[in-house]
Protein backbone atom coordinates (compact mmCIF):
# COMPACT_ATOMS: atom_id res chain seq x y z
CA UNK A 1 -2.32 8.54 8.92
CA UNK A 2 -1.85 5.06 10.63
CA UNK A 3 -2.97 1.52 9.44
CA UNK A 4 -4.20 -0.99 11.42
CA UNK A 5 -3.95 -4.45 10.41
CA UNK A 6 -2.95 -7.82 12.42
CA UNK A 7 0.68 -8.31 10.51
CA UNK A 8 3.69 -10.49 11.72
CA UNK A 9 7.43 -8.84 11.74
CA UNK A 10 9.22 -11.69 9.60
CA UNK A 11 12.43 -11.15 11.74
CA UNK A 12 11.04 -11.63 14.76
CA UNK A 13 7.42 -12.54 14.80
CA UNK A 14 6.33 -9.81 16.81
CA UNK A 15 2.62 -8.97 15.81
CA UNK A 16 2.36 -5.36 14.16
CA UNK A 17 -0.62 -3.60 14.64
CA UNK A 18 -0.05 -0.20 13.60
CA UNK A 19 1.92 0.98 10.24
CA UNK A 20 2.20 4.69 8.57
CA UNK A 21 1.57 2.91 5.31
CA UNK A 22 -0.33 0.27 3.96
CA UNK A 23 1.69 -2.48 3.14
CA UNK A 24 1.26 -4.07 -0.19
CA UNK A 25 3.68 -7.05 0.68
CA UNK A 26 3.69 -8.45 4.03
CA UNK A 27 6.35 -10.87 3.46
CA UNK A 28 8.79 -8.95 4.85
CA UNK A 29 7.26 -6.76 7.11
CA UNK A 30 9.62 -5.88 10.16
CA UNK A 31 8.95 -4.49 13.14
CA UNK A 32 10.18 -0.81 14.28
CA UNK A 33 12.78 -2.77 16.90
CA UNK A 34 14.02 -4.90 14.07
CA UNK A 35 13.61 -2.14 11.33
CA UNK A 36 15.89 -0.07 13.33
CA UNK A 37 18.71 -2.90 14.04
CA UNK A 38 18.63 -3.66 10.30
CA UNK A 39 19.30 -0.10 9.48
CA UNK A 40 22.82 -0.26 10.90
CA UNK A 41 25.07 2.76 11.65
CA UNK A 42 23.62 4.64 8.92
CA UNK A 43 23.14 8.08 9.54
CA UNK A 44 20.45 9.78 10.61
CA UNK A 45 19.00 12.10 7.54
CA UNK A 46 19.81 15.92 8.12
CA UNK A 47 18.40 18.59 6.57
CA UNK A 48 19.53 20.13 3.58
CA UNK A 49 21.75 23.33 3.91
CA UNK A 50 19.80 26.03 2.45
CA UNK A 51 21.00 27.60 -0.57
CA UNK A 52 22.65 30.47 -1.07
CA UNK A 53 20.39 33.60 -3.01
CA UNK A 54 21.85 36.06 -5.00
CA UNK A 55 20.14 39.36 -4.96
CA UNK A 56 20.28 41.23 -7.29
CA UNK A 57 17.67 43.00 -10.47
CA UNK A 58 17.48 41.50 -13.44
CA UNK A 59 14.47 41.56 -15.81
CA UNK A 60 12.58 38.55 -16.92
CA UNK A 61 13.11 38.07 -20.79
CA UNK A 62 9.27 36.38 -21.22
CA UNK A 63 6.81 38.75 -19.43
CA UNK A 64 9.28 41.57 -18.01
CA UNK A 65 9.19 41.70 -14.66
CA UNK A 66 11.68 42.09 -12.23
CA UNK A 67 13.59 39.42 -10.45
CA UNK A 68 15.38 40.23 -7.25
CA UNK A 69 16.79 36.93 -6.11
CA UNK A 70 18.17 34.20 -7.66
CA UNK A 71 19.43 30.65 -6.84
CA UNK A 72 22.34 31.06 -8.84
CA UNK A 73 24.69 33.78 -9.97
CA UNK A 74 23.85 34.37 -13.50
CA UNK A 75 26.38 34.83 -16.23
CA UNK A 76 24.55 35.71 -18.94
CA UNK A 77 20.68 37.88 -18.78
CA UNK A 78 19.47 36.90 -21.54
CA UNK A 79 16.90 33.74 -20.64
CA UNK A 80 16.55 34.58 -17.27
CA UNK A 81 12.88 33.95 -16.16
CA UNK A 82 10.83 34.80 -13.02
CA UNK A 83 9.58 32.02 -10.78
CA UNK A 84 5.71 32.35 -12.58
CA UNK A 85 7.05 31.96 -16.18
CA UNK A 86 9.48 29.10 -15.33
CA UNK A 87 7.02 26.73 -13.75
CA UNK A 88 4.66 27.31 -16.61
């Protein structure tokens, strides 16, 4: 979702018309050219390596039921729980 508004970049004075937020502080409001200059030679974000499953069938020590895969290699069974009974 895009904002309009009638803002000023405070680097360069560039009217902004269009944001993908709404700012609360327009103080320092930059435009996307000088947004981009003052981000440097950072890197660009990359995505997040996706980690590795262990298969496997272990039982799930609150409501029994089987877990196949796994985030982790467990040491120990005991306390393992399925996806349901962990996020409640």
């Amino acid at each position: 979702m895009m904002h309009q508004g009638n803002w000023t970049c405070a680097s360069c004075g560039k009217e902004i018309t269009e944001l993908p937020f709404e700012p609360r502080d327009t103080s320092n409001l930059n435009c996307r050219d000088c947004h981009q200059k003052n981000r440097g030679d950072r890197p660009e974000r990359r995505e997040r390596p996706q980690r590795q499953m262990y298969k496997g069938e272990w039982t799930c020590s609150e409501c029994g039921n089987t877990i196949t895969e796994l985030p982790f290699e467990p040491r120990h069974t005991d306390g393992l729980k399925c996806r349901d009974c962990l996020h409640k």
